[in-house]
C-alpha atoms as a PDB file:
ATOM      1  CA  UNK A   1     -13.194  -9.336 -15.184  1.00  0.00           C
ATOM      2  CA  UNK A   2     -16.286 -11.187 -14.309  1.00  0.00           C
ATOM      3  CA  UNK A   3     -19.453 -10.127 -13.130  1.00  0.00           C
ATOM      4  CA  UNK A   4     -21.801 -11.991 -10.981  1.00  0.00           C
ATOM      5  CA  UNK A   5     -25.514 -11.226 -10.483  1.00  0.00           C
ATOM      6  CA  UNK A   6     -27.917 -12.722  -8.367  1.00  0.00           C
ATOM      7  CA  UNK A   7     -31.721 -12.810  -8.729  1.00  0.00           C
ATOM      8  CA  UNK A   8     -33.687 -13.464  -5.920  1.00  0.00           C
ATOM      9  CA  UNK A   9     -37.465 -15.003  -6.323  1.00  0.00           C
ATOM     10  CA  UNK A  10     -40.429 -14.398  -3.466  1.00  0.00           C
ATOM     11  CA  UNK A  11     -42.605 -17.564  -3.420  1.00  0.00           C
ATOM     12  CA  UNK A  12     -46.137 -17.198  -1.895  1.00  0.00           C
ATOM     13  CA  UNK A  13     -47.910 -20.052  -2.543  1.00  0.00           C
ATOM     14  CA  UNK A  14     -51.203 -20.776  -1.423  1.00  0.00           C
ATOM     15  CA  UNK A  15     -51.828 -23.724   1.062  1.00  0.00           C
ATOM     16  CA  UNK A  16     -52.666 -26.405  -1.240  1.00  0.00           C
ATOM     17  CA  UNK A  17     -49.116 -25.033  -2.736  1.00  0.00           C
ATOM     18  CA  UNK A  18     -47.557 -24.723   0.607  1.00  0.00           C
ATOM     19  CA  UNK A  19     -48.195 -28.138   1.410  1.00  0.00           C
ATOM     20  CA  UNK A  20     -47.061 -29.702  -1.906  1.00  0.00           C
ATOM     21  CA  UNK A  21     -44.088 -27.644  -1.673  1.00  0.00           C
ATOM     22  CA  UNK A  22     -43.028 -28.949   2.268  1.00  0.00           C
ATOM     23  CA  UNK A  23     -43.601 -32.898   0.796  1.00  0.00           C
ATOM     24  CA  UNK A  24     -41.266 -32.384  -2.042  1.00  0.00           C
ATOM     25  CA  UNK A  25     -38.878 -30.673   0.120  1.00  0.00           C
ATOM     26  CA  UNK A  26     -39.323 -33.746   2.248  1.00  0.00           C
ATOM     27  CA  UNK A  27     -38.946 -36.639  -0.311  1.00  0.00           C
ATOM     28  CA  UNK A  28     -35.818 -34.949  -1.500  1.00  0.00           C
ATOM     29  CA  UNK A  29     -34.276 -34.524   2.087  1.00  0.00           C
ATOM     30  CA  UNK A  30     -34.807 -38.417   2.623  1.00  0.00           C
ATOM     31  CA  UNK A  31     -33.662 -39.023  -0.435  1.00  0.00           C
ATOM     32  CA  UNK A  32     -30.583 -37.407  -0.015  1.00  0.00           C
ATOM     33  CA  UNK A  33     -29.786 -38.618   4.000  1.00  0.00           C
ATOM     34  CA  UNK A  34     -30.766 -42.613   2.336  1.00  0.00           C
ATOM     35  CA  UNK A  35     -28.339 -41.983  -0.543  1.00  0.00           C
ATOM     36  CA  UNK A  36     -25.054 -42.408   1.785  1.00  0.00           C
ATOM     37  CA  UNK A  37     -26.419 -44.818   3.717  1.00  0.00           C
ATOM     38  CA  UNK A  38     -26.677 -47.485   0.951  1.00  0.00           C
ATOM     39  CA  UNK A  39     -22.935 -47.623   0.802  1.00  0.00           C
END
């Protein structure tokens, strides 16, 4: 029998933190809509 936990993490960054946070989440959702395209 296997047991599965799950953690859950609160993130409050700051703004500077915020902001740096949104342009990485950014990048990586280009980077991952360009990926298919280069086919």
């Amino acid at each position: 029998m296997k047991v599965l936990r799950a953690y859950q993490t609160e993130l409050d960054p700051n703004h500077v933190q915020r902001t740096a946070l949104l342009r990485h989440a950014g990048a990586a959702r280009w980077a991952y809509n360009w990926g298919p395209c280069q086919k």
